[in-house]
N, C-alpha and C. Protein backbone atom coordinates (compact mmCIF):
# COMPACT_ATOMS: atom_id res chain seq x y z
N UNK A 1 44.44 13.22 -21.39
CA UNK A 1 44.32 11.86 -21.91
C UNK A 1 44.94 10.90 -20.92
N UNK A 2 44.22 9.43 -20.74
CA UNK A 2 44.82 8.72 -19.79
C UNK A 2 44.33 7.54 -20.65
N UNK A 3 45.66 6.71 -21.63
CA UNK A 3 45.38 5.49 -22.10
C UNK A 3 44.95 4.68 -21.22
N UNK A 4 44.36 3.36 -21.70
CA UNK A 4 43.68 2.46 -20.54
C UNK A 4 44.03 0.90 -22.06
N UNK A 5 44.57 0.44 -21.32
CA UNK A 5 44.42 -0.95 -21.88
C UNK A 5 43.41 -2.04 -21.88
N UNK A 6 42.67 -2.74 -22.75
CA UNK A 6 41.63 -3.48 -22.33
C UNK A 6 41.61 -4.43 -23.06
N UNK A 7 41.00 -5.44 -22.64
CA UNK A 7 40.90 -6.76 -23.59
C UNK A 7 39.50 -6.67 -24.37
N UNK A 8 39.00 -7.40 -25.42
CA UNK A 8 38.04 -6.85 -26.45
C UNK A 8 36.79 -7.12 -25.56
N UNK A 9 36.67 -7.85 -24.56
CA UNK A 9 35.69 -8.38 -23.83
C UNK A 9 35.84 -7.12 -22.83
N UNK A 10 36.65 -6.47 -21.91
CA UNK A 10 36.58 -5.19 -20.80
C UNK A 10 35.71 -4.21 -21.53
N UNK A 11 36.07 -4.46 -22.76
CA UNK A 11 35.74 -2.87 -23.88
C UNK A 11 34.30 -2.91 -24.14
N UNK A 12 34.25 -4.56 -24.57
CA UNK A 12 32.64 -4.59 -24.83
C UNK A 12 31.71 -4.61 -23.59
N UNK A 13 32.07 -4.60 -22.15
CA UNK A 13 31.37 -4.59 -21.24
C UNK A 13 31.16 -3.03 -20.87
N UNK A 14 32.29 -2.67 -20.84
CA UNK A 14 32.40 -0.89 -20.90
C UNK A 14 31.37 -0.37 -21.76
N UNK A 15 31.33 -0.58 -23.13
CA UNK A 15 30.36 -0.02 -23.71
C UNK A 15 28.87 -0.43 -23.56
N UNK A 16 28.93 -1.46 -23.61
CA UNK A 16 27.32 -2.31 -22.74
C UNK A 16 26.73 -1.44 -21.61
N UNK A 17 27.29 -1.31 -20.74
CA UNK A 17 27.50 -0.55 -19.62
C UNK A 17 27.37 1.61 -19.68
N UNK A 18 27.79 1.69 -20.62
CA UNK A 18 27.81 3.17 -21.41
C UNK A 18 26.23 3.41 -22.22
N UNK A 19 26.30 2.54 -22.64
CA UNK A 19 24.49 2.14 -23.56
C UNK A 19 23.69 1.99 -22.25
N UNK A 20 23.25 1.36 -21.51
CA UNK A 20 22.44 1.50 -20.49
C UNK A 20 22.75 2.82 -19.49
N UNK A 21 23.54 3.45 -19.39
CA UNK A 21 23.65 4.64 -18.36
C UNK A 21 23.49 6.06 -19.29
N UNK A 22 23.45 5.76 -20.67
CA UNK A 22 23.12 6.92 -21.62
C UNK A 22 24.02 8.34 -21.96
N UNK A 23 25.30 7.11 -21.38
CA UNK A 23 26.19 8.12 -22.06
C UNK A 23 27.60 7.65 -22.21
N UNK A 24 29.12 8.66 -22.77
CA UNK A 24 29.94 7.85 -23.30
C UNK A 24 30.91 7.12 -22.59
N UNK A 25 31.42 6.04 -23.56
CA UNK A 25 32.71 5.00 -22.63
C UNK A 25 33.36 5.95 -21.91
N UNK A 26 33.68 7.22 -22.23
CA UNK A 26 34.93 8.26 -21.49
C UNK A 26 34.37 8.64 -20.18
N UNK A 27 32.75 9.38 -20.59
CA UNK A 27 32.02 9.70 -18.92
C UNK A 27 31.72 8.21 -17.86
N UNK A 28 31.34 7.38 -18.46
CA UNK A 28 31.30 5.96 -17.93
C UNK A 28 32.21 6.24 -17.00
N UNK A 29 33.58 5.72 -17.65
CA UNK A 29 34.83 5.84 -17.13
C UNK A 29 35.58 6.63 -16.16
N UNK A 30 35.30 8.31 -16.57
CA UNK A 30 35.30 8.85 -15.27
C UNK A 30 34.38 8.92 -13.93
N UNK A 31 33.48 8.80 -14.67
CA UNK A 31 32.36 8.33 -13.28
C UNK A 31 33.00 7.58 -12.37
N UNK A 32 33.09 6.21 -12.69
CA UNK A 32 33.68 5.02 -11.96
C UNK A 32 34.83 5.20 -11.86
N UNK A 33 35.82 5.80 -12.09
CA UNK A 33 37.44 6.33 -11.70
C UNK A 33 37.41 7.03 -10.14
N UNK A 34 36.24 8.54 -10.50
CA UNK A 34 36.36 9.36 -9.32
C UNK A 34 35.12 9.33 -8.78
N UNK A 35 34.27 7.49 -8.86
CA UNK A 35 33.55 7.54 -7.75
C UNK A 35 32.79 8.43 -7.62
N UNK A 36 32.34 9.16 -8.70
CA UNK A 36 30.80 9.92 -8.56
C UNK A 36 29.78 8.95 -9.31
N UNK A 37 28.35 9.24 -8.03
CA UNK A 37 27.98 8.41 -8.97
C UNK A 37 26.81 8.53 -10.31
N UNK A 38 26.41 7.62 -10.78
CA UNK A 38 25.88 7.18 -12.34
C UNK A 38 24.94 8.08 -12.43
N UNK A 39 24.33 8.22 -13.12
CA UNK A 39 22.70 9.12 -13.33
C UNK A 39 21.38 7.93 -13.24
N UNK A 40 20.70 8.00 -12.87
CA UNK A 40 19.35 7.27 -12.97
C UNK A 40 18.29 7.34 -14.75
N UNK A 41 18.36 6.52 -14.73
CA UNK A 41 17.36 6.29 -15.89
C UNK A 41 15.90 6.08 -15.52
N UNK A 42 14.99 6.36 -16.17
CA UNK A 42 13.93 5.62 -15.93
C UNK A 42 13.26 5.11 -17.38
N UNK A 43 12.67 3.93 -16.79
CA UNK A 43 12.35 2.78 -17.74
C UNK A 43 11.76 3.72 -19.28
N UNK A 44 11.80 3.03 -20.29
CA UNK A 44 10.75 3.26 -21.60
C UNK A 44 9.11 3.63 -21.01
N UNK A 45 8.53 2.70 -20.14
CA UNK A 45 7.66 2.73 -19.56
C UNK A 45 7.21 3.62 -18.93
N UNK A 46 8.21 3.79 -17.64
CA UNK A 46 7.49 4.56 -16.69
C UNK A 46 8.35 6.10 -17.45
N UNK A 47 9.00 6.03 -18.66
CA UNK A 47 9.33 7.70 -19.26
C UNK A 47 8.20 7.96 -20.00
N UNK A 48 7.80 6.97 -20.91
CA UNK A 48 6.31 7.57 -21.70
C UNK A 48 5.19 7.73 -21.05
N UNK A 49 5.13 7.23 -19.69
CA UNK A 49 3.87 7.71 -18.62
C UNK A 49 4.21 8.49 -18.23
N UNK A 50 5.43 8.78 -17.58
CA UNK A 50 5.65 10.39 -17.52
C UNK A 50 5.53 11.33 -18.54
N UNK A 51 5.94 11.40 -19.82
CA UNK A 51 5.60 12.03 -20.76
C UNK A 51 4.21 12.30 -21.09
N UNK A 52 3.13 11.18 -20.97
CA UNK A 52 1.40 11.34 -21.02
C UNK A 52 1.07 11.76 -20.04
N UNK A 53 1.44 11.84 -18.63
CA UNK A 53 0.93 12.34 -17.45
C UNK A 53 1.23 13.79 -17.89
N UNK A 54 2.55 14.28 -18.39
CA UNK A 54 3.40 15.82 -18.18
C UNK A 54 1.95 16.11 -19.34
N UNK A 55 1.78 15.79 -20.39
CA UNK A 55 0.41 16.34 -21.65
C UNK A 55 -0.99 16.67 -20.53
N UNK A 56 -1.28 15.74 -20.30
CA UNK A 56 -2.68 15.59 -19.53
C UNK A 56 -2.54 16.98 -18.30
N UNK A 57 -1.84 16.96 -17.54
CA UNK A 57 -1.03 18.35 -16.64
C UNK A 57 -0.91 19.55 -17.81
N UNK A 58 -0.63 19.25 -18.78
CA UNK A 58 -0.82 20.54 -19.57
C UNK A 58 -2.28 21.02 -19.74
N UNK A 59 -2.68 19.92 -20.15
CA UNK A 59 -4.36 20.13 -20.94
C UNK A 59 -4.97 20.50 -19.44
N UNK A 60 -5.05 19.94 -18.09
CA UNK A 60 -5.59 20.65 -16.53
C UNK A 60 -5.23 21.64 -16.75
N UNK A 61 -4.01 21.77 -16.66
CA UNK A 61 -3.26 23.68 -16.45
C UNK A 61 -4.39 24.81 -17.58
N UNK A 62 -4.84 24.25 -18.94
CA UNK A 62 -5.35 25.11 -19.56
C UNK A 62 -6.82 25.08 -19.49
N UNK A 63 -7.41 23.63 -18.79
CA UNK A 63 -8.81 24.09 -18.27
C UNK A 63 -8.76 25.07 -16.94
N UNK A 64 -7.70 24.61 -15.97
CA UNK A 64 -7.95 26.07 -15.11
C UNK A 64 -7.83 27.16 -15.29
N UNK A 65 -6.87 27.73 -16.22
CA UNK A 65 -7.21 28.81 -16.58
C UNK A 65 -8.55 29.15 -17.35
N UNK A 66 -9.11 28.52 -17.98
CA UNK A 66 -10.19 28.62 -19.06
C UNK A 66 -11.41 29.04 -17.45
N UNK A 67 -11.21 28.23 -16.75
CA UNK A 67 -12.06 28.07 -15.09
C UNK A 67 -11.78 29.39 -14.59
N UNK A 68 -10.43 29.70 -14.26
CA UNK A 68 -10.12 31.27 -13.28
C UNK A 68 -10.91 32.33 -14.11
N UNK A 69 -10.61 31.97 -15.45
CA UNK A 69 -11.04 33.28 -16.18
C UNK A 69 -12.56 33.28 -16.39
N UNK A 70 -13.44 32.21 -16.82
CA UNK A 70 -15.04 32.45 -16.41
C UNK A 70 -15.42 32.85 -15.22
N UNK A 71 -14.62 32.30 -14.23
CA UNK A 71 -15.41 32.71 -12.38
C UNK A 71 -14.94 34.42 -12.69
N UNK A 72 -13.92 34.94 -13.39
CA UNK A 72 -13.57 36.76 -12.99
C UNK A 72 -15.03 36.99 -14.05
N UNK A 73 -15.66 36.53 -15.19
CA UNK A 73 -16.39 37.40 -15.48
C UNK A 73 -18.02 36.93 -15.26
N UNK A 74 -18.06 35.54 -14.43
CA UNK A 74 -19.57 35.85 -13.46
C UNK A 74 -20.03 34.55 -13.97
N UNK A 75 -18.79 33.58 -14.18
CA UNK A 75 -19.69 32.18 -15.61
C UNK A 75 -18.89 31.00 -14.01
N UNK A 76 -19.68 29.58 -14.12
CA UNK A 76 -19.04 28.59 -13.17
C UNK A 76 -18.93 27.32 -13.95
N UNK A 77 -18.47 27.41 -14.78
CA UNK A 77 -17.96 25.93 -15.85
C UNK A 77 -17.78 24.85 -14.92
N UNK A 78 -16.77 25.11 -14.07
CA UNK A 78 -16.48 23.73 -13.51
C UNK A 78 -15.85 24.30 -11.74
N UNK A 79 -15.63 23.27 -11.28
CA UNK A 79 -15.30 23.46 -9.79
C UNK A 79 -13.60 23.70 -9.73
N UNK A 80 -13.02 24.81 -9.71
CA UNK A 80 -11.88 24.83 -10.22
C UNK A 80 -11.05 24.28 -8.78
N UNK A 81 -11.28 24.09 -7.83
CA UNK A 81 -10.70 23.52 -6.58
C UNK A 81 -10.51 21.73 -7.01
N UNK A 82 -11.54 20.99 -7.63
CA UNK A 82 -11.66 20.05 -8.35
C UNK A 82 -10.46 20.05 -9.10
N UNK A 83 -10.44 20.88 -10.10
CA UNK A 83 -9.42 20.96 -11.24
C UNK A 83 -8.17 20.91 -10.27
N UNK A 84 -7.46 22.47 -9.73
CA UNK A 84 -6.79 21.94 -8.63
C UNK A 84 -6.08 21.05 -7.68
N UNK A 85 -6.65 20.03 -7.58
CA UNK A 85 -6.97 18.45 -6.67
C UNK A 85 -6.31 17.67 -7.73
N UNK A 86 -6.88 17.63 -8.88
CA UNK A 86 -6.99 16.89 -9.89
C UNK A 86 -5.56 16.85 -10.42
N UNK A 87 -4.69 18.57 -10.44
CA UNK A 87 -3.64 18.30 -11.23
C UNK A 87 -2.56 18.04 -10.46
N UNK A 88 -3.00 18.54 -8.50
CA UNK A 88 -2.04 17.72 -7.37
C UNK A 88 -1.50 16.42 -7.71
N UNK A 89 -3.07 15.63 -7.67
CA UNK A 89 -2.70 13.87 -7.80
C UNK A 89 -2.22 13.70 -9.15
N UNK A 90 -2.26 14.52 -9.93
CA UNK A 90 -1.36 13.92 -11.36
C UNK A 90 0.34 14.16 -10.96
N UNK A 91 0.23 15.23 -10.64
CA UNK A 91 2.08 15.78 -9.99
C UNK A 91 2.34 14.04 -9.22
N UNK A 92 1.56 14.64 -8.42
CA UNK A 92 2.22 13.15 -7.18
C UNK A 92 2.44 11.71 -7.87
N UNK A 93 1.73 11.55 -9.16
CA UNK A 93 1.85 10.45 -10.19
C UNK A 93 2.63 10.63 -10.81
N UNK A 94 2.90 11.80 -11.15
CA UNK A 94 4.46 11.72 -12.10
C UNK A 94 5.71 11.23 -10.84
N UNK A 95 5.74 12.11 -9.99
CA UNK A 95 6.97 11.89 -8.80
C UNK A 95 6.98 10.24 -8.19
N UNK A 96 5.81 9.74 -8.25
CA UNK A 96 5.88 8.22 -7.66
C UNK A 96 6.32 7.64 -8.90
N UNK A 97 6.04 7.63 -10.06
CA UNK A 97 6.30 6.86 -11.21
C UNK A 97 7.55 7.01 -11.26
N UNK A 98 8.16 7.89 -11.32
CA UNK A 98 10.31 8.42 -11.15
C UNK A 98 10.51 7.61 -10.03
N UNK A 99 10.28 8.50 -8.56
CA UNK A 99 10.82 7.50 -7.77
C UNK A 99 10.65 5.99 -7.92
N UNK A 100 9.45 5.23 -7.57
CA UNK A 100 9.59 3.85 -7.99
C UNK A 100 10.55 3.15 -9.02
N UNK A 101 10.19 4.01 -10.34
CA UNK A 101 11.30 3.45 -11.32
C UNK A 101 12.98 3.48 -11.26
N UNK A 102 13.68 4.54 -9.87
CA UNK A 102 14.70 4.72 -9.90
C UNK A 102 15.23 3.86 -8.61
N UNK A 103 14.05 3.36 -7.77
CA UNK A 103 14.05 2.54 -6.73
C UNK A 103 14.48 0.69 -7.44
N UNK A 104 13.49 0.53 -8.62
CA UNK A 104 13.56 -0.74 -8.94
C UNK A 104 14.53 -0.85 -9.42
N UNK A 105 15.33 0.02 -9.76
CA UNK A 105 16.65 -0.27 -11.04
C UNK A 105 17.73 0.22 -9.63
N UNK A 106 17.70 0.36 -8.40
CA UNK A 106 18.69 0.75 -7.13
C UNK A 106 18.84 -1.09 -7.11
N UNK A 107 17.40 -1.94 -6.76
CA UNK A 107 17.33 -3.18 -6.78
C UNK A 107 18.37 -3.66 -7.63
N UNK A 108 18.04 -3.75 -8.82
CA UNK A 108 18.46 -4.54 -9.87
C UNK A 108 20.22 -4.22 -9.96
N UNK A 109 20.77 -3.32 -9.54
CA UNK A 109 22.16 -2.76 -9.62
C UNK A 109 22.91 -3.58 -8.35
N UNK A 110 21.94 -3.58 -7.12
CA UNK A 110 22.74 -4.84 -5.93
C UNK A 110 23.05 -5.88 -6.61
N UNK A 111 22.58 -6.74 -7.22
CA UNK A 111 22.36 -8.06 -8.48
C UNK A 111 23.57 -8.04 -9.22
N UNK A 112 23.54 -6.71 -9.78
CA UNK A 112 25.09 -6.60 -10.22
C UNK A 112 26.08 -6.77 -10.14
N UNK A 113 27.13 -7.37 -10.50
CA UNK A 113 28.29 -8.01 -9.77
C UNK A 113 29.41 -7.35 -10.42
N UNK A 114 29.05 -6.11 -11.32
CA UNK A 114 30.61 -5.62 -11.81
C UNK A 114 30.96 -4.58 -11.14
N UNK A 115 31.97 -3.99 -10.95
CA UNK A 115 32.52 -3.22 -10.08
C UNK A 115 33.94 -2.39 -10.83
N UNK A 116 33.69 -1.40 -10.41
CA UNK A 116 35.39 -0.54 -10.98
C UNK A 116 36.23 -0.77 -10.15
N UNK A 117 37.25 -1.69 -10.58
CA UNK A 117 38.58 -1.70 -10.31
C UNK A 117 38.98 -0.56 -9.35
């Protein structure tokens, strides 16, 4: 335990600050004590497009298999190299949608003017 004194305004910025980084005044606190740093969030936005992209990558993943397994018994449904291709550029859409979103909020944190003591 390491009391900390604060005025009702330090406390309410602390916790303000705890609510946007998604976790508690205590981890907040040690974070910014020993200078490790914060975790990245990504937006409501770009998390539920990641979340519909990660579904849609499911539903590819189970037409290619549905694809590998007609070409072993002599059937050509679909171009499974296509499929393939298809669930590359979805990956690379999930990874740009993270990065970008952890890029814009790197922005928005220079802007920031509070700092740990």
């Amino acid at each position: 335990m390491f009391p900390v004194r604060l005025s009702d305004i330090e406390l309410d910025i602390i916790r303000i600050k705890s609510l946007d980084a998604g976790m508690s005044a205590s981890e907040l606190m040690r974070r910014n004590g020993l200078m490790r740093p914060l975790p990245k969030r990504l937006s409501k936005i770009s998390l539920q497009t990641y979340w519909e992209l990660g579904q849609i990558g499911n539903n590819l993943n189970q037409l290619v298999k549905a694809t590998n397994t007609a070409l072993k018994i002599g059937r050509i449904p679909a171009k499974p190299e296509l499929l393939r291709e298809l669930l590359f550029v979805l990956h690379q859409c999930r990874r740009d949608i993270a990065r970008d979103d952890i890029q814009d909020e790197d922005s928005e944190e220079s802007e920031d003017d509070w700092e740990a003591d």
